[in-house]
Each structure stands twice: as structure tokens, then as C-alpha cells.
Protein backbone atom coordinates (compact mmCIF):
# COMPACT_ATOMS: atom_id res chain seq x y z
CA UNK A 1 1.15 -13.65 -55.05
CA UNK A 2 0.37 -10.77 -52.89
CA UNK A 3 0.29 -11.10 -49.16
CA UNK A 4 -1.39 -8.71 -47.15
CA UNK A 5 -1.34 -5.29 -48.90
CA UNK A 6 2.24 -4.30 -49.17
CA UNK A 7 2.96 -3.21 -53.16
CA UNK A 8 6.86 -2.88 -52.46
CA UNK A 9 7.17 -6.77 -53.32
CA UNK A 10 5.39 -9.81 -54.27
CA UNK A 11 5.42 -12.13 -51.66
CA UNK A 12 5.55 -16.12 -52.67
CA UNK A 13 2.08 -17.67 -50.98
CA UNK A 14 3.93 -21.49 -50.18
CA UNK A 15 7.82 -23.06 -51.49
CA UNK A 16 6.36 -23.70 -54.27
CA UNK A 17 5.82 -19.95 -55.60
CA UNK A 18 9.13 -19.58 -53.65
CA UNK A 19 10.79 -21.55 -55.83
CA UNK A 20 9.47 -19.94 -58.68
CA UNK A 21 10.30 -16.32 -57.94
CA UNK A 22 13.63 -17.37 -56.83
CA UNK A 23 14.55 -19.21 -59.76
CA UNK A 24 12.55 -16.19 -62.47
CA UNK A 25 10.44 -19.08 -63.49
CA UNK A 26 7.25 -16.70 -62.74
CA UNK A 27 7.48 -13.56 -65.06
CA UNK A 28 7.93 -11.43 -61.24
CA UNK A 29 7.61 -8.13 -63.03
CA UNK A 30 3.83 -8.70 -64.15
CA UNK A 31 2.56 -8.96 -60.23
CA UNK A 32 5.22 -5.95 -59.58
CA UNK A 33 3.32 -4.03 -61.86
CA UNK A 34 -0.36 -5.35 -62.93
CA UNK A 35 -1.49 -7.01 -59.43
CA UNK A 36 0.48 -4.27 -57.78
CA UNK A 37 -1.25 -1.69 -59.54
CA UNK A 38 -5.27 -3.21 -59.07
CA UNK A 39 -3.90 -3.60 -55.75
CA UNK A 40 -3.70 -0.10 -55.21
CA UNK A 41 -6.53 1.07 -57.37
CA UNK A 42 -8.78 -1.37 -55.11
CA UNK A 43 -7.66 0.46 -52.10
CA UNK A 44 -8.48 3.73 -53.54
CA UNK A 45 -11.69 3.12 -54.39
CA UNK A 46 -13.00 1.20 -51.15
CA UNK A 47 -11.57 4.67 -49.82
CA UNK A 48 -13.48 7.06 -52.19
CA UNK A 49 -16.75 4.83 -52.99
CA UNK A 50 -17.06 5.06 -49.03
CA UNK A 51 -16.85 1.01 -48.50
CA UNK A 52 -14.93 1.15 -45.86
CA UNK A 53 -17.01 3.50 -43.99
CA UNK A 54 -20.30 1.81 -45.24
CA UNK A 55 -19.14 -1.16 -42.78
CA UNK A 56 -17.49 0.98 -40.17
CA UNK A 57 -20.34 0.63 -37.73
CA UNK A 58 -20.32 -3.97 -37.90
CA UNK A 59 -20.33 -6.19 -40.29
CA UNK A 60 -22.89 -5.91 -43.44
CA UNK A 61 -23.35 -8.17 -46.38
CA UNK A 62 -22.76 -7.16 -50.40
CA UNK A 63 -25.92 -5.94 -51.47
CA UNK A 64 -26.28 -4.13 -48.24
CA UNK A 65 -22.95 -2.35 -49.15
CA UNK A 66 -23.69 -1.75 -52.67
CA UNK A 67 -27.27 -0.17 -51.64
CA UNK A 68 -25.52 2.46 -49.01
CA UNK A 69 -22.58 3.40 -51.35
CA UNK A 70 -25.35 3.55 -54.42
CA UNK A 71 -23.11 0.69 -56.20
CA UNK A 72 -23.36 -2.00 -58.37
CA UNK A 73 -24.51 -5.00 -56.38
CA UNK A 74 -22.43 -7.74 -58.59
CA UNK A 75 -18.80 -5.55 -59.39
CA UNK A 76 -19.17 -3.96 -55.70
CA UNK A 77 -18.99 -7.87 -53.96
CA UNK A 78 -15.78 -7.99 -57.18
CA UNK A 79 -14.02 -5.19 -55.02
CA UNK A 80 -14.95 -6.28 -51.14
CA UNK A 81 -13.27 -9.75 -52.73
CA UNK A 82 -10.48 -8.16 -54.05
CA UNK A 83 -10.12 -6.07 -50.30
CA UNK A 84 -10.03 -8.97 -48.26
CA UNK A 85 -7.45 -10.88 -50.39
CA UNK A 86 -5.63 -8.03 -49.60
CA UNK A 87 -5.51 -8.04 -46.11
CA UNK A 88 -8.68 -4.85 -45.67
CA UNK A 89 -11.32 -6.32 -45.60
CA UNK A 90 -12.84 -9.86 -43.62
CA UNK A 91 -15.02 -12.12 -44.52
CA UNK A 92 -17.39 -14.31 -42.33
CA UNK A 93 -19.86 -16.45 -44.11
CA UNK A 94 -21.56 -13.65 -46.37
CA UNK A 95 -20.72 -10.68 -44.35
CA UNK A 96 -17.34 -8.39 -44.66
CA UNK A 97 -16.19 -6.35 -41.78
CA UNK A 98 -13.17 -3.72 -41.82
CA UNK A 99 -9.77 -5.07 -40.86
CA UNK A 100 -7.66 -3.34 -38.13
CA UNK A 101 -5.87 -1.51 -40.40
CA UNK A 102 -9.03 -0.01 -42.40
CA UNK A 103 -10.07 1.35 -38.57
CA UNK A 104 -7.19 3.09 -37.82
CA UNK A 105 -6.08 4.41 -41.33
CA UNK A 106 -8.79 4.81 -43.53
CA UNK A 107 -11.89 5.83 -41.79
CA UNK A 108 -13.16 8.90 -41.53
CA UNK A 109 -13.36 9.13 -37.52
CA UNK A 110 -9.89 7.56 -36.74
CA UNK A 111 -8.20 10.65 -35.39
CA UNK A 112 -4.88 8.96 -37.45
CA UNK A 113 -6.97 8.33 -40.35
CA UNK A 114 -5.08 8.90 -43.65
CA UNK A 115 -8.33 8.89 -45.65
CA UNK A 116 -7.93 12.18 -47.36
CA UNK A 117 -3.69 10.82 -48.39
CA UNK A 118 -5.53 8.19 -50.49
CA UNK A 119 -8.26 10.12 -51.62
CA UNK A 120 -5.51 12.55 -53.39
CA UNK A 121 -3.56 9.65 -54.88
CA UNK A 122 -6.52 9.75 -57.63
CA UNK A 123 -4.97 12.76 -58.94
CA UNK A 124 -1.75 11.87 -58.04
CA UNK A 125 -2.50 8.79 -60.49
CA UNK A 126 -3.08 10.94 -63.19
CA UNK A 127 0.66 12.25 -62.88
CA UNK A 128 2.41 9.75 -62.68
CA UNK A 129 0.91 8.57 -65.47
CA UNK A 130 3.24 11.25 -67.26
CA UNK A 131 6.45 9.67 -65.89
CA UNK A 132 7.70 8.35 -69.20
CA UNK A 133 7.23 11.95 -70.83
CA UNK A 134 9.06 13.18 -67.61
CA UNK A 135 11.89 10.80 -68.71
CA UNK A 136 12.35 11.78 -72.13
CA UNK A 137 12.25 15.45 -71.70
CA UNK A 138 13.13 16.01 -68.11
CA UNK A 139 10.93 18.71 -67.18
CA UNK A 140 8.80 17.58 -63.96
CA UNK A 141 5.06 18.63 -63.90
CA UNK A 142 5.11 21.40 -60.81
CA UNK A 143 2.80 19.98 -58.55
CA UNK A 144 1.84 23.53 -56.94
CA UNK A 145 1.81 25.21 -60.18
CA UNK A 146 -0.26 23.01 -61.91
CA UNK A 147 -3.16 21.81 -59.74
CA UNK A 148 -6.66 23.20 -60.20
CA UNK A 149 -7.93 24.69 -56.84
CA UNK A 150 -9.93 21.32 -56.13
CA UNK A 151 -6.89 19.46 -56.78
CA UNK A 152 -5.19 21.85 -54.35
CA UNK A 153 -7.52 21.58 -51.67
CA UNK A 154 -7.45 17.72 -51.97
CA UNK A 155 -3.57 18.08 -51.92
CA UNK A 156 -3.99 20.25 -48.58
CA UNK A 157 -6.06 18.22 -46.43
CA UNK A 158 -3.70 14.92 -47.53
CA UNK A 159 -0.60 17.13 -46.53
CA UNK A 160 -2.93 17.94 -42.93
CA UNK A 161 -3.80 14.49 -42.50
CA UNK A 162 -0.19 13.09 -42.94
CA UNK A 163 0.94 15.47 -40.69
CA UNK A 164 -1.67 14.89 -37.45
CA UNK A 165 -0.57 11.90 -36.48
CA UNK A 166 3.62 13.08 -37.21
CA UNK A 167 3.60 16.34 -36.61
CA UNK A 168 3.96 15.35 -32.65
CA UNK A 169 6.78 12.78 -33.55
CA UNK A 170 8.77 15.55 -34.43
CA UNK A 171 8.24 18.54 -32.37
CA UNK A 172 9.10 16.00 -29.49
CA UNK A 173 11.96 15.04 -31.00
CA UNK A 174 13.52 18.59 -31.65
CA UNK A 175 16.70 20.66 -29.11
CA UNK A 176 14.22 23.81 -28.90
CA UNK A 177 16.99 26.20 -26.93
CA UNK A 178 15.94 27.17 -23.60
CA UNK A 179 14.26 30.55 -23.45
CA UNK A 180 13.10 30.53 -27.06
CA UNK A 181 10.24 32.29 -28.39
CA UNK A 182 9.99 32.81 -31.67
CA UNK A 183 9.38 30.11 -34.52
CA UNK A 184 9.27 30.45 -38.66
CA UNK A 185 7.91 27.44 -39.81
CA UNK A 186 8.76 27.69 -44.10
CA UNK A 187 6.08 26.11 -46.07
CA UNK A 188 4.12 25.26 -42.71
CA UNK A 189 0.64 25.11 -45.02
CA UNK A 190 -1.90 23.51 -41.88
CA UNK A 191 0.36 24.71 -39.41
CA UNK A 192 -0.06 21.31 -37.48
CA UNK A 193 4.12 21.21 -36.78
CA UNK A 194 3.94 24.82 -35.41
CA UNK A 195 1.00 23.80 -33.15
CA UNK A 196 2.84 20.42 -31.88
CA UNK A 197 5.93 22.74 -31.32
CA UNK A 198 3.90 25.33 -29.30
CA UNK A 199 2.09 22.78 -27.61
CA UNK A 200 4.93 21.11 -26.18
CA UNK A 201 6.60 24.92 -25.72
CA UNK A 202 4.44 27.22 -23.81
CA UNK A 203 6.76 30.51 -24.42
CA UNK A 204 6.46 29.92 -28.42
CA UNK A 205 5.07 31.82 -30.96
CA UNK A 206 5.37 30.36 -34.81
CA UNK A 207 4.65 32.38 -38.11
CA UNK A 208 3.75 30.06 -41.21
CA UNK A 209 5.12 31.57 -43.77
CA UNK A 210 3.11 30.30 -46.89
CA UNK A 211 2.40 31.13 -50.66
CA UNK A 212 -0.79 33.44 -50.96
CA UNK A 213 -3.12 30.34 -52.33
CA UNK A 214 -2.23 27.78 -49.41
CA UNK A 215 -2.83 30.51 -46.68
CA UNK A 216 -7.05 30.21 -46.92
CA UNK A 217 -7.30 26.64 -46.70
CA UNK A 218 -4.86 26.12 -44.33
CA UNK A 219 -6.35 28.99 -42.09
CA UNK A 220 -9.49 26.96 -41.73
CA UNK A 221 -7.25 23.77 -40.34
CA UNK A 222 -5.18 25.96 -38.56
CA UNK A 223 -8.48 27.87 -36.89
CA UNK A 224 -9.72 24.72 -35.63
CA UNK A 225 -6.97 24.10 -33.36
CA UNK A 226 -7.79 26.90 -31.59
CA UNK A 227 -3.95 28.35 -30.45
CA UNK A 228 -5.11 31.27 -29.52
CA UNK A 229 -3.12 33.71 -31.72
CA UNK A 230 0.19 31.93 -31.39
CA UNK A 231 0.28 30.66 -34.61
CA UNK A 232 -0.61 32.90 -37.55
CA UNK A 233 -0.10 32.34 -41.09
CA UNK A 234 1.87 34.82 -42.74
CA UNK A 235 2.11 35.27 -46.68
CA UNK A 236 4.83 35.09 -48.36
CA UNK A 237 7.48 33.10 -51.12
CA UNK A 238 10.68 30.93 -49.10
CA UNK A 239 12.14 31.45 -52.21
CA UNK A 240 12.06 35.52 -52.55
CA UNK A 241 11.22 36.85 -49.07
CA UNK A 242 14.10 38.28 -46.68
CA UNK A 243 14.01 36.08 -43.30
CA UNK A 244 15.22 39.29 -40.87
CA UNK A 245 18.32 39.00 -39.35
CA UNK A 246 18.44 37.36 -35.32
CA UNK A 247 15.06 36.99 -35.39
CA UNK A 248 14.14 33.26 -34.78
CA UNK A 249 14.71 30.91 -32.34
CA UNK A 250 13.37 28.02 -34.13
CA UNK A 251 13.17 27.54 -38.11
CA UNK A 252 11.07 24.35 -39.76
CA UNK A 253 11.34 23.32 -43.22
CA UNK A 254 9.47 20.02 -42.91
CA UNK A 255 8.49 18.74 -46.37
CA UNK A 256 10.01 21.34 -48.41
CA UNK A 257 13.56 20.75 -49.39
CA UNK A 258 12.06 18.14 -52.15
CA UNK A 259 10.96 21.10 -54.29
CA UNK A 260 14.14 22.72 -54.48
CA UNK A 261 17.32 22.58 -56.47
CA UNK A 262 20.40 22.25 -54.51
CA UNK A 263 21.18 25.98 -55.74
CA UNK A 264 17.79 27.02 -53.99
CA UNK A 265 18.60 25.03 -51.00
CA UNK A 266 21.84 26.83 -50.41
CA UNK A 267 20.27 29.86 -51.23
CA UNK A 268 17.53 29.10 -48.32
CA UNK A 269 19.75 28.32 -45.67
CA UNK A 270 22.19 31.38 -45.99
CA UNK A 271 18.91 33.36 -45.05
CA UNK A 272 17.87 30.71 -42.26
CA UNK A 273 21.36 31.07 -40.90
CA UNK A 274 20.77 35.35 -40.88
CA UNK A 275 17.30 35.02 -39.32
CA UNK A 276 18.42 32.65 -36.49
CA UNK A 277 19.22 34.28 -33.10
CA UNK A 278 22.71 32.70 -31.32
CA UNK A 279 22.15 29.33 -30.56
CA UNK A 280 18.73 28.86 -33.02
CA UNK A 281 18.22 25.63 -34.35
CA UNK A 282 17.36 25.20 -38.69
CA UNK A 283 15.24 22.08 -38.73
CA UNK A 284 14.98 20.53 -41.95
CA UNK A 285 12.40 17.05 -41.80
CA UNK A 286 12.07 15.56 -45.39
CA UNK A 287 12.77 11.93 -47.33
CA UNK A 288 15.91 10.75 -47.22
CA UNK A 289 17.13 9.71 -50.17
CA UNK A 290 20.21 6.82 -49.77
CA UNK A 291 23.87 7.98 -50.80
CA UNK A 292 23.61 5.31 -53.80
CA UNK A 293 20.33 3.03 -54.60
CA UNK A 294 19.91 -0.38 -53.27
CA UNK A 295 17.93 -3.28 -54.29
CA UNK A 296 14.70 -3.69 -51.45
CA UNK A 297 14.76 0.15 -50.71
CA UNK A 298 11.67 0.67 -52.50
CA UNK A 299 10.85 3.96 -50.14
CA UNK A 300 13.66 5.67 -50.98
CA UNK A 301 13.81 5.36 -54.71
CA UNK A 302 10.26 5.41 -55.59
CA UNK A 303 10.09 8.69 -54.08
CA UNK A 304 13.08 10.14 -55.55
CA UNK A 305 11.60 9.71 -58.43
CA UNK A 306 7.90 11.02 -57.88
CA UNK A 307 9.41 14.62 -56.30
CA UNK A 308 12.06 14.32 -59.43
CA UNK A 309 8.90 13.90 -61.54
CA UNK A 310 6.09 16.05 -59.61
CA UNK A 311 8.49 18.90 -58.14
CA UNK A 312 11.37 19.52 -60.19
CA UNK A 313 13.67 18.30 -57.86
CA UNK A 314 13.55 15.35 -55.58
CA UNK A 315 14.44 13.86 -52.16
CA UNK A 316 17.88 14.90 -50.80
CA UNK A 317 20.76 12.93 -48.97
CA UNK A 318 21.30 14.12 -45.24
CA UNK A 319 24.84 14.68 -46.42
CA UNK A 320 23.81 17.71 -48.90
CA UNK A 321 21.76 18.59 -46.40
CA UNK A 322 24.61 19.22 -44.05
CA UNK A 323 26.41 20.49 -46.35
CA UNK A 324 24.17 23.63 -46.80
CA UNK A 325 23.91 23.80 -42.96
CA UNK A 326 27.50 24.14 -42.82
CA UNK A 327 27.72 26.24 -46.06
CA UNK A 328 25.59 28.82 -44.08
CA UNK A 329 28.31 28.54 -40.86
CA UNK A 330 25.57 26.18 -38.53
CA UNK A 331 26.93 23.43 -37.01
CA UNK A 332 24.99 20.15 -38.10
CA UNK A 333 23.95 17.66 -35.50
CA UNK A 334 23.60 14.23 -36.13
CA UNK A 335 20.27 13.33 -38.22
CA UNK A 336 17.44 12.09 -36.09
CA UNK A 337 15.06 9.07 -37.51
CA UNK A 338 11.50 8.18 -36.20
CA UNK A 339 9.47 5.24 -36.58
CA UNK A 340 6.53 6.89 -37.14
CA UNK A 341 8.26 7.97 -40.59
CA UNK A 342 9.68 5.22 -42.28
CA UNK A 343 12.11 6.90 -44.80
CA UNK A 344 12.26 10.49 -42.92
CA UNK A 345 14.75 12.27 -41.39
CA UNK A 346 15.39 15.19 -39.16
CA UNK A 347 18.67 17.13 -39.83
CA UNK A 348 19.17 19.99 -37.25
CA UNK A 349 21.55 22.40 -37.41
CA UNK A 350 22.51 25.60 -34.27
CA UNK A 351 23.87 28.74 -35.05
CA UNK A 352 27.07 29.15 -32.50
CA UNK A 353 26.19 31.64 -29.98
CA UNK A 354 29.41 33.24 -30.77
CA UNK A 355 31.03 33.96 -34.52
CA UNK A 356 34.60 34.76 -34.90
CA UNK A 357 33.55 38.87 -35.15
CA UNK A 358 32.92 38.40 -31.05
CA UNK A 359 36.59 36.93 -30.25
């Protein structure tokens, strides 16, 4: 029923299943939710059992697997079957190799490799497996507040590893003014967007301005990129800390308007808006979440609901996200997509070089 790997839908395998989903003559909602779910738990183990790595160097056959991951023999060839059905593994005539997508997003030497994402989604698993309680009482777990420091750390390098590979994407997409210098980025954690920016941006210096238990992780990620100095972490609470006033040229809040209420929000970007410098841009890079929910736009309302349920909050609309900009006097562009970020969106905003005090 599933082709390939993708857990959004089930996909009919000949007209015949066709016919069958399109007429609800197959109860649909049992491979939406118990193939889709082994699907994914498949994945995650290949991932964190090291399968995927076991065969990263040619193609090897199930008992050699099992005997280099210290694994079953008999349930480890159950899960290389599973993998190729889905679409990550191949299979030869008793050998499995890795599929192209296994060598660019799962092992541990692809320099894109999303390893450490799916290597977190164990403990995201564990969360969401509070969603109903979520539902009845409405409080959300806290993500930040609530993770053990192993937990954390796990959540850190998945955050790092999303960002190596989009962190680029971005900078290169964003209207740095000529002459800047100075960058906040709010909530930066690994620092890899500040180190994109200032790559691109020889004249640019970026602060990271990050709660006291990210910093010492992060430091270590943000050490090894060696920027000599130009960006430093620098602790502190978005929520709480005064921004200065004409300070910045550049401010980032990628992946952070999800935790916040819309009160919070507002709140943030009145003290953006003070710390820009004339003619500063306010980046904010998050989800998107759709003006009203659609049937097929699995992105957007799945993770609505696992910020709603894991931060409190949840993904915004770029129009509320204007509509702070604007609250705070900057003048909105129009929102930037990538492709490298299905479901993200960059919503800049400038501060006018000249306010009505000047005329």
C-alpha cells in the first residue's frame, strides 16, 4: 500500500487498490496509521541500530549485518525486508545495499546527512505519544523545559544537522543592507545561520543570543567552524532581555516564532524594531502554517499541531507575521519560499531609514 517511503499518504500499488481507496472499500485509515507508523519506526531503527551504516561501505548479506550491528540474525533480515519495501534499502540475490536516499540522508559521513533528525524522533515519539492528553487539557509539554540534558543534546545536534544543509539556502536568500555589520541572530543555538550569513558577508559580525543551557553545546558546533571570533554566543532570554536601541543591522529569528504566543511575538518585534539601525532588516524563517487547512497539506497541519502540542504555541501564518512587522512600524516585504524547505518561509521586514520624527 505504501510506495516508496512517503507516510503523508498511502499510495494504491495497481487500479485495482486504486479502485479500492477511491471507492473506501479498503479501511484507508489503518495503512494511514498502522503501516504508516512501522513505516517510520523501521526507519528509525535502521538509523539508530547503525544498519544503514553497517552497509555503507558495499553491499553485505543478513547475518553479516546482524553480526556488525550485534543483532538478531532472523528479526534483523525482518527489518532490512521491511527497508527495502520501503524504498531504503536494495536487494540483489541475498545481499542489501543502501539506496540513494540512505547515502545522502542518513549516513553518518554525508555532509547533508540528517542522521542525528531521526535519531531524536525516538524521543520525539515518546511525546507525541501524549497528544490525546494534550487535547483534552490543552497544556502542551514544553519541549525546552522538559527534556533531560541527553534529550537536549540529542535535540541540539538534530536542530545543527537540519540546519547545515539550509542554513546556506537562506542566508543567500536574504536583502543584507549594504554596509552592514552587525547581526543578532535570536535563538541562533549552533550558530550555523550566523556563519552562512557571515560567510557570504565579509564585514559581519553576529551575536547568538541563546538561553544559558543551549550556549555549551552549541559552542562546541559553533567552535568547529572556526569564524574566527565573528560569531560568539551570547547568553541571554528573547523573551526578557532589552535588544539596545539602533544597534543591528541584521536580526534572525529562524525557528523560533513556533514557541511563542502571538502576545510574545508582538512583544518580540517591538524590541527587534528598537534594536534595528535605519534600513535593518527583521528576518523571521519558520513553518508556515496555511490561512485555513486543506485536505493533502499534510506539512502544514501535522506540524501545527506538534509545536501546538510540544511548544505551547504552534506554526504561524505569514499574515500574523506581517502583522507584527508592521505593528512594530517595519515595512514587510513579500515572503520568500525555498525548495530546500518544503513548508518554510522567510518573512523580512526593513526599518525605514527615516520615521516621521525626521520630516
Amino acid at each position: 500500500m505504501l510506495r516508496g517511503a512517503d507516510a503523508r499518504r498511502s499510495h494504491p500499488e495497481g487500479p485495482l487498490e486504486w479502485l479500492a481507496f477511491k471507492l473506501e472499500l479498503a479501511p484507508l485509515p489503518i495503512a494511514d496509521t498502522h503501516v504508516a507508523f512501522t513505516a517510520a519506526r523501521a526507519i528509525m531503527a535502521g538509523t539508530s541500530l547503525g544498519i544503514f551504516d553497517a552497509i555503507a561501505r558495499g553491499a553485505r548479506t543478513a547475518p553479516s549485518i546482524a553480526r556488525l550491528c550485534a543483532t538478531d540474525p532472523r528479526a534483523t533480515r525482518a527489518l532490512l525486508d521491511c527497508l527495502v519495501a520501503l524504498g531504503y534499502l536494495r536487494h540483489a540475490p541475498g545481499r542489501y545495499t543502501n539506496s540513494r536516499r540512505v547515502e545522502k540522508w542518513l549516513l553518518a559521513r554525508s555532509p547533508v546527512s540528517v542522521r542525528d533528525k531521526i535519531l531524536f524522533q525516538s524521543v520525539e515519539w515518546n511525546m507525541l505519544a501524549k497528544l490525546e492528553d494534550f487535547v483534552r487539557s490543552g497544556q502542551g509539554l514544553d519541549l525546552h523545559a522538559t527534556l533531560g540534558a541527553e534529550s537536549f543534546a540529542r535535540y541540539q545536534d538534530a536542530m545543527r544537522s537540519l540546519a547545515v544543509r539550509t542554513a546556506p539556502a537562506i542566508a543567500r536568500r536574504l536583502p543584507v543592507p549594504r554596509g552592514a555589520e552587525r547581526v543578532l541572530d535570536i535563538g541562533g543555538s549552533h550558530g550555523l545561520h550566523s556563519v552562512a550569513l557571515c560567510r557570504l558577508h565579509p564585514r559581519l559580525r553576529s551575536e547568538v543570543l541563546e538561553l544559558p543551557a543551549a550556549v555549551a553545546r552549541a559552542g562546541e558546533t559553533l567552535a568547529a567552524e572556526e569564524m574566527g571570533g565573528r560569531v560568539e554566543h551570547r547568553v541571554g532570554d528573547a523573551l526578557e532581555d532589552d535588544l539596545g536601541e539602533g544597534v543591528y543591522d541584521v536580526v534572525l529569528a529562524n525557528n523560533l516564532v513556533h514557541h511563542f504566543t502571538a502576545r510574545q511575538n508582538r512583544a518580540l518585534a517591538l524590541r527587534v524594531a528598537r534594536a534595528l539601525r535605519p534600513g535593518g532588516i527583521f528576518v523571521i524563517g519558520d513553518l508556515e502554517r496555511r490561512r485555513a487547512p486543506r485536505a493533502g497539506d499534510a506539512l502544514s497541519g501535522t506540524m501545527d499541531l506538534y509545536f501546538a502540542l510540544t511548544s505551547t504555541s504552534g506554526t504561524w501564518t505569514v499574515t500574523s507575521m506581517r502583522r507584527w512587522q508592521r505593528a512594530a512600524s517595519l515595512a514587510p516585504r513579500r515572503p520568500v519560499r525555498i525548495a530546500e524547505m518544503p513548508g518554510f518561509v522567510i518573512q523580512v521586514a526593513t526599518k525605514p531609514k527615516r520615521t516621521t520624527h525626521d520630516c
